[in-house]
C-alpha atoms as a PDB file:
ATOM      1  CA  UNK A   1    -121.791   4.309 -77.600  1.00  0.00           C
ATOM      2  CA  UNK A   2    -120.006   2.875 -74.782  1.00  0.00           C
ATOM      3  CA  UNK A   3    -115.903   1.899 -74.686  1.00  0.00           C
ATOM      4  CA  UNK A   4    -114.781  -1.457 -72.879  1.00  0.00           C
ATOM      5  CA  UNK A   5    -111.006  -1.511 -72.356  1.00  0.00           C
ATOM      6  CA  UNK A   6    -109.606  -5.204 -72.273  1.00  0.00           C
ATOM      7  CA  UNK A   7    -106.044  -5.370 -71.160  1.00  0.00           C
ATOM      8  CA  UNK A   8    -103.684  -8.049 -72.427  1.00  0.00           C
ATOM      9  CA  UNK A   9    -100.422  -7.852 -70.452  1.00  0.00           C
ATOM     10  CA  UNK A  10     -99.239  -4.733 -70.895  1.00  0.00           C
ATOM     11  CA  UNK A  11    -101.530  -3.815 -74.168  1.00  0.00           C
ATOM     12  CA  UNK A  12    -104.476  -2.739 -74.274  1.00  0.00           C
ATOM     13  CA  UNK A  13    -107.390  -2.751 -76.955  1.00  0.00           C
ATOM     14  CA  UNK A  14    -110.401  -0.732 -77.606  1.00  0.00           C
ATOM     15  CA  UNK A  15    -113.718  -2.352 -78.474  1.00  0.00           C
ATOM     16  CA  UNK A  16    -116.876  -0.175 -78.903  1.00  0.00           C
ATOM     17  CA  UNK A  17    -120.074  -1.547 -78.395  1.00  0.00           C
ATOM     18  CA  UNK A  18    -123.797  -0.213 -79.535  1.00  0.00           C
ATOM     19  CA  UNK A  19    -126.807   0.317 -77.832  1.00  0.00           C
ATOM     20  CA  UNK A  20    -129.245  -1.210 -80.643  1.00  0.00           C
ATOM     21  CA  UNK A  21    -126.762  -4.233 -81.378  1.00  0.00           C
ATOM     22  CA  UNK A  22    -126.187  -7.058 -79.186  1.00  0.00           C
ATOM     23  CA  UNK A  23    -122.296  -7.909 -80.575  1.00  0.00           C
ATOM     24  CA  UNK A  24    -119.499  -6.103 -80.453  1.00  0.00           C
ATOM     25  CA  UNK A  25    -118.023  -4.082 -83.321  1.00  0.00           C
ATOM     26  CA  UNK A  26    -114.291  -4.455 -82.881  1.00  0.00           C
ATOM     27  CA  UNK A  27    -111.881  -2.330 -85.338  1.00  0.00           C
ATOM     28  CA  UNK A  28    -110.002  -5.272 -87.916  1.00  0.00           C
ATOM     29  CA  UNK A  29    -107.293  -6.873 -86.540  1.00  0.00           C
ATOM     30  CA  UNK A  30    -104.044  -4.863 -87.662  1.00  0.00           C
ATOM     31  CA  UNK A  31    -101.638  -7.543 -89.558  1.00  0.00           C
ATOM     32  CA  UNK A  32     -98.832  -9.034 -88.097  1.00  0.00           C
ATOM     33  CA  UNK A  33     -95.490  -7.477 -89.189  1.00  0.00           C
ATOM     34  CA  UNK A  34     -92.854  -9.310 -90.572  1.00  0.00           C
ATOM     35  CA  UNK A  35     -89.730  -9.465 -89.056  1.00  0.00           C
ATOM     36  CA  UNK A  36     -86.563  -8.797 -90.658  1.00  0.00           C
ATOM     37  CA  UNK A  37     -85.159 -12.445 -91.433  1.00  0.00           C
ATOM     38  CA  UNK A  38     -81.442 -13.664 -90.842  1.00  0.00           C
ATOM     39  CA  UNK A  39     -81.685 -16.355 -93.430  1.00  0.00           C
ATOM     40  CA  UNK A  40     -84.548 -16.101 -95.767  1.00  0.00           C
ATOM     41  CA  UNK A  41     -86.838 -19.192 -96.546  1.00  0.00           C
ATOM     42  CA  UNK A  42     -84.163 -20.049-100.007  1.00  0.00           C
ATOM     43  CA  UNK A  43     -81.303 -19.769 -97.668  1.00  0.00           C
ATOM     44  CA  UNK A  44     -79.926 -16.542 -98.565  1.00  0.00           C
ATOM     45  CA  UNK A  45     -78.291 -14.606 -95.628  1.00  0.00           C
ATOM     46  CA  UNK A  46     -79.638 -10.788 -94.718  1.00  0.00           C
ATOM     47  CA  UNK A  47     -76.184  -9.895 -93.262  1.00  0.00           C
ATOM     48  CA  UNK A  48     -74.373  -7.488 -94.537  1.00  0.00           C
ATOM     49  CA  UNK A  49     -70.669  -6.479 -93.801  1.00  0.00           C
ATOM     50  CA  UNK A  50     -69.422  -3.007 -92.858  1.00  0.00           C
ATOM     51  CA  UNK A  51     -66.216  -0.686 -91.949  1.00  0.00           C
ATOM     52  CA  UNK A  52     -63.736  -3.456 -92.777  1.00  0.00           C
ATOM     53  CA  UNK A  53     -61.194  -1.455 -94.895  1.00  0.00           C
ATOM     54  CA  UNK A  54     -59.989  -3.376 -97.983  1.00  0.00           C
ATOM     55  CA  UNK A  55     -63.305  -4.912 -99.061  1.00  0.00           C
ATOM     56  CA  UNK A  56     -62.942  -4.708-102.430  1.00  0.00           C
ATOM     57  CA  UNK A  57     -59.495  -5.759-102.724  1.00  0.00           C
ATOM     58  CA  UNK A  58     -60.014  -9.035-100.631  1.00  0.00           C
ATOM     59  CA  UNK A  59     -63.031  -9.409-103.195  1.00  0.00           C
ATOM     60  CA  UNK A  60     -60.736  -8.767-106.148  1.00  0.00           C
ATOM     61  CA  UNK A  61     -57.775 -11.411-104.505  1.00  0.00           C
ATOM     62  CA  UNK A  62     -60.307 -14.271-105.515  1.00  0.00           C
ATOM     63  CA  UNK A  63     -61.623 -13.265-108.534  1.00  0.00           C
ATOM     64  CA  UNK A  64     -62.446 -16.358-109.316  1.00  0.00           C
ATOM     65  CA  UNK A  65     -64.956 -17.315-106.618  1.00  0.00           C
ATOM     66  CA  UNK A  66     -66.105 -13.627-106.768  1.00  0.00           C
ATOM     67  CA  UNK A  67     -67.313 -14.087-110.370  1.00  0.00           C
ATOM     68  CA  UNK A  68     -68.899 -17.705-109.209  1.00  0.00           C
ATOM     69  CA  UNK A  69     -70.803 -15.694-106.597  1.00  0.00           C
ATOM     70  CA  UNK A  70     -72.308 -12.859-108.828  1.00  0.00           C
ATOM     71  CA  UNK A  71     -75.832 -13.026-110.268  1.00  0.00           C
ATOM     72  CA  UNK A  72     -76.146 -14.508-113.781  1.00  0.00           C
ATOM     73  CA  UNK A  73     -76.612 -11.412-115.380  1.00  0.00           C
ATOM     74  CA  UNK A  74     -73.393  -9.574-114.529  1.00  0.00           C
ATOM     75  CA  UNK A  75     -71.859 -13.010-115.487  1.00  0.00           C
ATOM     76  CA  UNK A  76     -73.221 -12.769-118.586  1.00  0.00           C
ATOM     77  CA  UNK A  77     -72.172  -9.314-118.865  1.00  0.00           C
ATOM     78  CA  UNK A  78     -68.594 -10.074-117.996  1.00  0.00           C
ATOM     79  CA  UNK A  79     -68.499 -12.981-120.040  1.00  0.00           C
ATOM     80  CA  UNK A  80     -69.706 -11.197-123.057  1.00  0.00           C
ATOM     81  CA  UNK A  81     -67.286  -7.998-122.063  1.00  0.00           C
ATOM     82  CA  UNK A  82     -64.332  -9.677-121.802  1.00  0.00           C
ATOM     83  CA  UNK A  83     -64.744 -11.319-125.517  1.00  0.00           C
ATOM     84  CA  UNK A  84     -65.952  -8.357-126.755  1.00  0.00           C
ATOM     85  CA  UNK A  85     -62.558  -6.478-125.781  1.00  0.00           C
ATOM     86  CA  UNK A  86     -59.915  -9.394-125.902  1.00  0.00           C
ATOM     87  CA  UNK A  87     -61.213  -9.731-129.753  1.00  0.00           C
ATOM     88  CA  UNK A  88     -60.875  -6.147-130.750  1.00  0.00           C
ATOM     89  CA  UNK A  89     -57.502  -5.863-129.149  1.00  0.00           C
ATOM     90  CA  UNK A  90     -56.104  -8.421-130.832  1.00  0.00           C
ATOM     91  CA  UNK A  91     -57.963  -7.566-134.198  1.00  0.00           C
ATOM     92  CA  UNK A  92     -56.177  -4.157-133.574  1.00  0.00           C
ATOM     93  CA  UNK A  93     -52.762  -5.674-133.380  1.00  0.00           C
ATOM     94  CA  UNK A  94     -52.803  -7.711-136.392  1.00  0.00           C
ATOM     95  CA  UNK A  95     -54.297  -4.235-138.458  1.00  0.00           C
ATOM     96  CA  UNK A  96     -51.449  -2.632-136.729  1.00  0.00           C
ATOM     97  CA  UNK A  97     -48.728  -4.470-137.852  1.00  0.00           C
ATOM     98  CA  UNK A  98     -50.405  -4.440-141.437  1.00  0.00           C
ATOM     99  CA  UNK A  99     -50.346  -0.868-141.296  1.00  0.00           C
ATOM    100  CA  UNK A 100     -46.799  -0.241-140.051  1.00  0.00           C
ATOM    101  CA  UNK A 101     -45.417  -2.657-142.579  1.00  0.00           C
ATOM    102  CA  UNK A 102     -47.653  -1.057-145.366  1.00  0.00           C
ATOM    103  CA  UNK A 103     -49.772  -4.132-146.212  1.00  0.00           C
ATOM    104  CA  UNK A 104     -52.924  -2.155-146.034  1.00  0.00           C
ATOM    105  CA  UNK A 105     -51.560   0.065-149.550  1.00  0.00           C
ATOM    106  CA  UNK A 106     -50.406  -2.829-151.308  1.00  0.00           C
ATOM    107  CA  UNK A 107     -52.760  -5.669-150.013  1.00  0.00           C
ATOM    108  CA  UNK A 108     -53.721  -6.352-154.172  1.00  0.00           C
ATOM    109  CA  UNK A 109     -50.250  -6.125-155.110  1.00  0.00           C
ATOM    110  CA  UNK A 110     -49.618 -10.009-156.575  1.00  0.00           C
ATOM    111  CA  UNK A 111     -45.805  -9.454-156.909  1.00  0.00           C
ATOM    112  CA  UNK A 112     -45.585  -8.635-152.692  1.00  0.00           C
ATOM    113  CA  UNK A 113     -45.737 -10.787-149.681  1.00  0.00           C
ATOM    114  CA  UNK A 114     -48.097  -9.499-146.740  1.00  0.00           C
ATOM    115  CA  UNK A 115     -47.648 -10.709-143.097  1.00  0.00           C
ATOM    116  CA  UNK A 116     -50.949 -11.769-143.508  1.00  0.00           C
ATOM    117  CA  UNK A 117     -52.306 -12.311-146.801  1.00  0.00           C
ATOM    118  CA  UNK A 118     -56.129 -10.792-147.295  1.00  0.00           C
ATOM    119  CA  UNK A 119     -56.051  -8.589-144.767  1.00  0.00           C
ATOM    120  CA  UNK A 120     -56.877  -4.610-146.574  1.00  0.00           C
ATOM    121  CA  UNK A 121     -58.634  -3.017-143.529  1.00  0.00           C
ATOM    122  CA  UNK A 122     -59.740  -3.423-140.033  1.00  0.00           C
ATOM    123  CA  UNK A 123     -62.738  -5.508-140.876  1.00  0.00           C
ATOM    124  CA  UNK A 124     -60.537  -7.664-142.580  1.00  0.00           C
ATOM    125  CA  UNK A 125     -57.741  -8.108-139.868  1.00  0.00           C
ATOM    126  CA  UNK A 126     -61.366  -8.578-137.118  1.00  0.00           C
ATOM    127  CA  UNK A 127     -61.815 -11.411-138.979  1.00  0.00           C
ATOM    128  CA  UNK A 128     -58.496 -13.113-139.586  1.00  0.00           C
ATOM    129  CA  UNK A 129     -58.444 -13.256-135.812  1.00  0.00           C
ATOM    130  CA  UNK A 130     -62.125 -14.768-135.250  1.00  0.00           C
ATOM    131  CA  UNK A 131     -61.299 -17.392-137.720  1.00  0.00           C
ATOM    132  CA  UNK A 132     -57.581 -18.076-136.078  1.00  0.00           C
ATOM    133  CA  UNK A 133     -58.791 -17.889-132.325  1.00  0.00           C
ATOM    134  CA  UNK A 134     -62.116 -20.254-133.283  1.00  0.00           C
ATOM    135  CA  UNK A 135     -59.817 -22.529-135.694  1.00  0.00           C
ATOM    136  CA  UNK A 136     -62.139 -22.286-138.317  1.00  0.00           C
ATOM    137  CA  UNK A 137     -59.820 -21.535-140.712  1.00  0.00           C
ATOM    138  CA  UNK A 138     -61.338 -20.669-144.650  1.00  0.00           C
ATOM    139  CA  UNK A 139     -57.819 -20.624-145.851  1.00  0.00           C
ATOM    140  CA  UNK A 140     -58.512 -17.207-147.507  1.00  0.00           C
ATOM    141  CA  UNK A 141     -56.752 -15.139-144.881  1.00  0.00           C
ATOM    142  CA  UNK A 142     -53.574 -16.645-143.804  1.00  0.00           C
ATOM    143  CA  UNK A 143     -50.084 -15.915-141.951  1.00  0.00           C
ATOM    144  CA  UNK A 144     -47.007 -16.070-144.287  1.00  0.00           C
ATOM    145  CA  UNK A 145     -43.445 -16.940-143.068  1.00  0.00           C
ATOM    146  CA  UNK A 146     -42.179 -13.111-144.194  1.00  0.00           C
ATOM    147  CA  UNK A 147     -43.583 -11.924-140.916  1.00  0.00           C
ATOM    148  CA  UNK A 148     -41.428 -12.747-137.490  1.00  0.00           C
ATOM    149  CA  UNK A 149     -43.615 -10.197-135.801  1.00  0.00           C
ATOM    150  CA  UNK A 150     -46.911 -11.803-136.741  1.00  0.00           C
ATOM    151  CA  UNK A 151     -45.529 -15.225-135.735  1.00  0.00           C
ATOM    152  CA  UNK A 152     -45.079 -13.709-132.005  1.00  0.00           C
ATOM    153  CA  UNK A 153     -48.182 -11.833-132.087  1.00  0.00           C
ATOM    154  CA  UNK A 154     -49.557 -15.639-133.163  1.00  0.00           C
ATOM    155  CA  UNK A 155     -48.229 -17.563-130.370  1.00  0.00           C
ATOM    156  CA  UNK A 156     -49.196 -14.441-127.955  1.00  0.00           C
ATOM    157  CA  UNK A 157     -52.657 -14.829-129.318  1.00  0.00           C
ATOM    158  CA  UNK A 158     -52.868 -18.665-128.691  1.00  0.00           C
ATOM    159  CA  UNK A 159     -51.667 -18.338-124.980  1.00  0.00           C
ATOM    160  CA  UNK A 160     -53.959 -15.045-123.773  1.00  0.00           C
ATOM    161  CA  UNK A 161     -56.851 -17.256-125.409  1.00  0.00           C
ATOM    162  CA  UNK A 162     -56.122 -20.343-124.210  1.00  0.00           C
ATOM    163  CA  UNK A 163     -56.152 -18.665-120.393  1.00  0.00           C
ATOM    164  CA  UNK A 164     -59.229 -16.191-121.475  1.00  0.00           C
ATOM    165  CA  UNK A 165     -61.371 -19.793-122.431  1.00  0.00           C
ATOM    166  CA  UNK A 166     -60.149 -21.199-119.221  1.00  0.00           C
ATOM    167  CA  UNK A 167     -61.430 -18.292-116.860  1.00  0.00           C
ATOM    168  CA  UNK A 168     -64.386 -17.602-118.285  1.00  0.00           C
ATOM    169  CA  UNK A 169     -65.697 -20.759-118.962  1.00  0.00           C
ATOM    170  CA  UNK A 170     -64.241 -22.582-116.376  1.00  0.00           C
ATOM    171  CA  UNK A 171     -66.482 -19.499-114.028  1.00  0.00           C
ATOM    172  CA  UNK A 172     -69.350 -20.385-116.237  1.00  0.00           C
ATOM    173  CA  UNK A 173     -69.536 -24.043-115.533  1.00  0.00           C
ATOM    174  CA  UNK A 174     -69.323 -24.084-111.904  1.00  0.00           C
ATOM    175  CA  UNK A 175     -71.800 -21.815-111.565  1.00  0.00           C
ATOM    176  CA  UNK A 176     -74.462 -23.877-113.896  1.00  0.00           C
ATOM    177  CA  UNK A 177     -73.451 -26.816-111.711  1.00  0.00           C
ATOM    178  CA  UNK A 178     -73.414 -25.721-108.627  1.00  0.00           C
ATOM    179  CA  UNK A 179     -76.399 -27.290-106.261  1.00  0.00           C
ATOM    180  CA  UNK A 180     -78.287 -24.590-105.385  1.00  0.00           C
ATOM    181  CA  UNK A 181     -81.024 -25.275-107.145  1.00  0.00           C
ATOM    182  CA  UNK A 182     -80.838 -28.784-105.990  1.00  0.00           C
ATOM    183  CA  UNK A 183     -82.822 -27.236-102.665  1.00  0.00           C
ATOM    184  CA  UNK A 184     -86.238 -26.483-104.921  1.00  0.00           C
ATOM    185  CA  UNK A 185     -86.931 -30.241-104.468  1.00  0.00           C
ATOM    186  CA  UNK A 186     -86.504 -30.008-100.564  1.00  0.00           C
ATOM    187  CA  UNK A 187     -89.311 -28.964 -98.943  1.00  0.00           C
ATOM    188  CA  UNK A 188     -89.691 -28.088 -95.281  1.00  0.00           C
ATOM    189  CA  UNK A 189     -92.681 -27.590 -93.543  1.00  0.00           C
ATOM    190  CA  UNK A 190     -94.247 -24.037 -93.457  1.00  0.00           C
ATOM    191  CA  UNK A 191     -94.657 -24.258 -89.624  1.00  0.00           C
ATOM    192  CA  UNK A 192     -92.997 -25.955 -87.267  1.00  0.00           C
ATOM    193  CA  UNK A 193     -95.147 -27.319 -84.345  1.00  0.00           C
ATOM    194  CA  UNK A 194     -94.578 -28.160 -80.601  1.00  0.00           C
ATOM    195  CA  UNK A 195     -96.387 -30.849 -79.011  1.00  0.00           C
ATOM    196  CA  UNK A 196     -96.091 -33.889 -76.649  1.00  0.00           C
ATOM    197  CA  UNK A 197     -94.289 -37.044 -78.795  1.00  0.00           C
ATOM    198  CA  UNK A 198     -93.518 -39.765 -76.665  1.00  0.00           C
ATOM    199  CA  UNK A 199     -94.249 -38.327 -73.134  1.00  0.00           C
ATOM    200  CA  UNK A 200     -92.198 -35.722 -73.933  1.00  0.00           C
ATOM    201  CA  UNK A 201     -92.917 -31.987 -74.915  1.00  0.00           C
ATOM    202  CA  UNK A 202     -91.160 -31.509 -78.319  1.00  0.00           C
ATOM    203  CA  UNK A 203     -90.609 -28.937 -81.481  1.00  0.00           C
ATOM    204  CA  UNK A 204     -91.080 -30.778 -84.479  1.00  0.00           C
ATOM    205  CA  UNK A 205     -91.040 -29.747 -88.392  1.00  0.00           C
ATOM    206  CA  UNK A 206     -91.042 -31.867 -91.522  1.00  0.00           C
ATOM    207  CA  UNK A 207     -88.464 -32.063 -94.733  1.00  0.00           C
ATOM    208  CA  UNK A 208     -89.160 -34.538 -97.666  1.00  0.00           C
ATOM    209  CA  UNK A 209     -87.466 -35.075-101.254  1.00  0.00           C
ATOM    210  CA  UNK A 210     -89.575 -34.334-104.156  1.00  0.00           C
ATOM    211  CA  UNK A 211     -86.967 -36.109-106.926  1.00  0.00           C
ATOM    212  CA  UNK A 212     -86.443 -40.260-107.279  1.00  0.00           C
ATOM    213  CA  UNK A 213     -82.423 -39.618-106.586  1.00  0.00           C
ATOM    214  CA  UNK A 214     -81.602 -40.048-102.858  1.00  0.00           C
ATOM    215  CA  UNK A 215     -79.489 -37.496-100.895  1.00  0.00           C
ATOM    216  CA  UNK A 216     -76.353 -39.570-100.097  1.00  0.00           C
ATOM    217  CA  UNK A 217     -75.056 -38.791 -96.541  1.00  0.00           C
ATOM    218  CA  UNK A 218     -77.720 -36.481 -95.515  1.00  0.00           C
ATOM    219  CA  UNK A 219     -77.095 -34.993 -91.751  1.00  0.00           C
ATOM    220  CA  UNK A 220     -79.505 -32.010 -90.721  1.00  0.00           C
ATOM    221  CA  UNK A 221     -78.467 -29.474 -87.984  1.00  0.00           C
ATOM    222  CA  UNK A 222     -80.941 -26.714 -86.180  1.00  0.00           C
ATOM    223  CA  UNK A 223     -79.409 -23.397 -84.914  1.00  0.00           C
ATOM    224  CA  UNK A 224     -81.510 -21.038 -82.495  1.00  0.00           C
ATOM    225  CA  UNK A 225     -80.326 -17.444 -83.795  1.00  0.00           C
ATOM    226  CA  UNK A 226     -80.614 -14.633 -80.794  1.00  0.00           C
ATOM    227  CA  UNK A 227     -79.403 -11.916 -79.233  1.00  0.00           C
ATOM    228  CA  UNK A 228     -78.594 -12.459 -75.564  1.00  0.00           C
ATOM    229  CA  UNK A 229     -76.627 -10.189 -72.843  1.00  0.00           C
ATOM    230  CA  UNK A 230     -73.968 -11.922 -70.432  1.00  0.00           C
ATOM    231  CA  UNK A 231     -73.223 -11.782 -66.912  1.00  0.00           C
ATOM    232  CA  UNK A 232     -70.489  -9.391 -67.379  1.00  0.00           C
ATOM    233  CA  UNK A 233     -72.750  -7.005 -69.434  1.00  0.00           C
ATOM    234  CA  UNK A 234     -71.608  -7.656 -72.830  1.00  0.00           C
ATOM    235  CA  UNK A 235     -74.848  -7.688 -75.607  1.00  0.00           C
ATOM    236  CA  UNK A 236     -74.376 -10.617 -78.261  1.00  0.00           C
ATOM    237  CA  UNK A 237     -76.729  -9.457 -81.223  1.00  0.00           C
ATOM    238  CA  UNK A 238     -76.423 -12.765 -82.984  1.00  0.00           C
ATOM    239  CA  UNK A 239     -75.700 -16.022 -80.493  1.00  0.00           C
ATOM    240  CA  UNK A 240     -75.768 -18.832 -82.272  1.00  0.00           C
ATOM    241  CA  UNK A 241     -77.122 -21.842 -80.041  1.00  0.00           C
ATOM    242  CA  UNK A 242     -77.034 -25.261 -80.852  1.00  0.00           C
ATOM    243  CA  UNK A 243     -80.636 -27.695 -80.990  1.00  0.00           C
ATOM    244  CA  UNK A 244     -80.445 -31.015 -80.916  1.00  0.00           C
ATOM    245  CA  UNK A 245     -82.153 -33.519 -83.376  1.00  0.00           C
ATOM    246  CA  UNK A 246     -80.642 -36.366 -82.691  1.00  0.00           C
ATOM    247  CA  UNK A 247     -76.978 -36.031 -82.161  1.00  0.00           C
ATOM    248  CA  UNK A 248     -76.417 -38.639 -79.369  1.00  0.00           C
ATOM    249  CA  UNK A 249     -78.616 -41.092 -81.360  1.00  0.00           C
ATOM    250  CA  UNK A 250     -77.607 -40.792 -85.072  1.00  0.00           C
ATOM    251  CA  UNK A 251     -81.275 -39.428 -85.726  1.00  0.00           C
ATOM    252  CA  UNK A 252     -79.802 -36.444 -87.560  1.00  0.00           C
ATOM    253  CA  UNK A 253     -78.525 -38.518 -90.355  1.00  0.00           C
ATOM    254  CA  UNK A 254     -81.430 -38.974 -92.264  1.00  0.00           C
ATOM    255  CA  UNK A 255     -83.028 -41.306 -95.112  1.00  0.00           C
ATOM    256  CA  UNK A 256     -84.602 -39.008 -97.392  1.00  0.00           C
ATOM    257  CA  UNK A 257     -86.740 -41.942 -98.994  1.00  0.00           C
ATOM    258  CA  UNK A 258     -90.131 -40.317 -97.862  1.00  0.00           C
ATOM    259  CA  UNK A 259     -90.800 -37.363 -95.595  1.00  0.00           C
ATOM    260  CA  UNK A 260     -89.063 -37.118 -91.751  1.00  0.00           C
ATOM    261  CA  UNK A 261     -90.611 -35.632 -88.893  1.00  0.00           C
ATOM    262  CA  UNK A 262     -87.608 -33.547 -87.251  1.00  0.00           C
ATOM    263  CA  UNK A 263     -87.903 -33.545 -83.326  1.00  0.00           C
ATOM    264  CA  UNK A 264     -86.163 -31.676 -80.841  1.00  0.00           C
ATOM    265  CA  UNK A 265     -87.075 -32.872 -77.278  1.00  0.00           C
ATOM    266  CA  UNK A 266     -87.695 -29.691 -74.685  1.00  0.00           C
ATOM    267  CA  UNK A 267     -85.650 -31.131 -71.723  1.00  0.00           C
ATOM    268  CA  UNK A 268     -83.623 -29.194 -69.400  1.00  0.00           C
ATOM    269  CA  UNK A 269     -80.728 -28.999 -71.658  1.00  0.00           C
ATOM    270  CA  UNK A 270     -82.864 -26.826 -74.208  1.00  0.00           C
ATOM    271  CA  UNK A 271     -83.001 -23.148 -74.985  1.00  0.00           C
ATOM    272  CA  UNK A 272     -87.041 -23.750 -74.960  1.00  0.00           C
ATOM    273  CA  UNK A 273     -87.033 -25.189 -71.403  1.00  0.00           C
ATOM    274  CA  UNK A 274     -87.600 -21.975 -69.914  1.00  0.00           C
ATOM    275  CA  UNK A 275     -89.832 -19.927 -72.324  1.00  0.00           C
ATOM    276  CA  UNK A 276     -93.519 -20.430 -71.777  1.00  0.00           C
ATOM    277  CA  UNK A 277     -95.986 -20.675 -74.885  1.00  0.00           C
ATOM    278  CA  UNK A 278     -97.134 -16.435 -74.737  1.00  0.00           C
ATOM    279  CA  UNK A 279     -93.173 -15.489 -74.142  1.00  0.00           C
ATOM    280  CA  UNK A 280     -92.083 -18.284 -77.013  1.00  0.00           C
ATOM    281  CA  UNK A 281     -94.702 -15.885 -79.219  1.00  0.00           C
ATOM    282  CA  UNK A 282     -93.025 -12.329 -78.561  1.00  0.00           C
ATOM    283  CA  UNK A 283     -89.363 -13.717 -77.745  1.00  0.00           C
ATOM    284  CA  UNK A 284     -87.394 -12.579 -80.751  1.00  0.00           C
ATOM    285  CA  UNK A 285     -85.511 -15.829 -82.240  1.00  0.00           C
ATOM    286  CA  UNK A 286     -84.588 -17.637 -85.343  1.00  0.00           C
ATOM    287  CA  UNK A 287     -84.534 -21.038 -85.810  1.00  0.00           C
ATOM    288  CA  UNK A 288     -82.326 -22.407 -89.248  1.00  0.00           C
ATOM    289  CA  UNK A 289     -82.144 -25.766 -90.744  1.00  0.00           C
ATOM    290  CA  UNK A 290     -78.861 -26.490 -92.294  1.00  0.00           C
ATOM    291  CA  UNK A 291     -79.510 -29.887 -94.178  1.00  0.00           C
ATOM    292  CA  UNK A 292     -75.959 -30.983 -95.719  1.00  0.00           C
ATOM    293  CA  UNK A 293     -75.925 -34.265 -98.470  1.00  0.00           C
ATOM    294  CA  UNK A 294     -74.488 -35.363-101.735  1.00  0.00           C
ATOM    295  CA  UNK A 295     -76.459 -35.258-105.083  1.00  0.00           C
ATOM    296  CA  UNK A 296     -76.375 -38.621-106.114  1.00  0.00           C
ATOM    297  CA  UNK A 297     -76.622 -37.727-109.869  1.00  0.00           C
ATOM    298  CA  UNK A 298     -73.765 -34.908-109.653  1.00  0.00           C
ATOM    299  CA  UNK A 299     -71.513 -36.111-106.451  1.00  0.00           C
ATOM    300  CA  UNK A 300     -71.990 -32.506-105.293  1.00  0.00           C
END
């Protein structure tokens, strides 16, 4: 057994040969590994924020959009919380007014007027409420006029619910219509490729609607994500860098009638210009699409 040492750059690579064999048996290639990603390939961002002080409290300022952002199943959870424990509350107000008035002992009693009639326990009193709040209304359970307290309790009842229904499922349907999902019917290329187009040496990548309804307004922009140090020594871990598609000629606003070919020319006013094709393949970069449009069914 003999060794052979092949240098590439500043690796090298071990390939044994044999002395009954006329090839070479070289070890398997080890796999490439994957780099951490800024932006993953559904256009969720890898960054994470850290020692700002206050986090949770700016979160909890806009509660609102902070419920819009959380995954469906804590929504659901909330959603479902939230009725769970604004119904039993107010179940255990109306029982508690039955109870300090003595309804509950003489809830059979013909000759006496309840606050609310029907009501003998805290089953009962659960479901006066449901059938209030969700205006069903039987008519077997009902508020008499003998009962100031239960008329305030009524009205406070009608308000909280009014504002809980407007939360919650206001939260609810923003988040089923927002246009994320819109993006599973955009496809980009898996690769983008860099080749001469027009005399000129250019990167180039594809994008193409899969649905019949156009995307109204459509612009696409390209940023090169880096890390870069400056003259004066100071290390930027994430320099954002603009590419240009077609800014000066109105080729970024696209026509998304049939699949575009994206080009950005290599010129001297591009990050490329000065990487050559081995440093463009260990150079540590990210390149991200940012298509913006209108849904033309939705108007989002």
């Amino acid at each position: 057994m003999s060794a052979l040492r092949k240098k590439f750059g500043d690796d090298y690579q071990v390939v044994t040969t044999s002395s009954s064999g006329s090839g070479f048996n070289q070890p398997p290639p080890e796999k490439k590994r994957k780099r951490q990603r800024f932006v993953d390939k559904n256009g969720r961002c890898n960054v994470q924020h850290g020692n700002l002080g206050g986090e949770t409290s700016r979160y909890l300022s806009d509660l609102f959009t902070t419920l819009v952002d959380l995954k469906w199943r804590w929504n659901l959870f909330i959603f479902i919380l939230t009725y769970t424990v604004a119904w039993l509350f107010m179940a255990s107000m109306w029982w508690c007014i039955a109870y300090i008035r003595g309804d509950l002992n003489r809830a059979h009693n013909d000759k006496y007027t309840p606050c609310v009639a029907n009501v003998y326990n805290f089953p009962s009193a659960f479901l006066f409420f449901i059938e209030t709040e969700a205006t069903i209304g039987y008519g077997y359970r009902y508020i008499t006029d003998k009962c100031p307290e239960g008329i305030i309790l009524f009205l406070f009842q009608s308000i909280l619910g009014s504002i809980v229904d407007a939360f919650l499922i206001g939260c609810m349907f923003i988040k089923m219509s927002q246009p994320k999902k819109r993006a599973e019917t955009l496809m980009f290329s898996e690769h983008a490729a860099i080749s001469m187009r027009d005399g000129k040496l250019t990167l180039m990548f594809r994008v193409g609607n899969l649905r019949n309804s156009h995307m109204v307004s459509a612009q696409i922009r390209c940023k090169l994500l880096k890390s870069r140090q400056t003259p004066e020594g100071e290390f930027l871990p994430l320099d954002q860098l603009e590419l240009d598609v077609g800014f000066s000629t109105g080729a970024d606003q696209l026509f998304l009638v049939s699949p575009l070919t994206i080009c950005h020319v290599i010129d001297t006013k591009s990050p490329f210009y000065d990487l050559s094709q081995r440093s463009m393949q260990t150079e540590q970069f990210e390149i991200v699409v940012i298509l913006e449009g209108i849904v033309e069914t939705t108007g989002e």
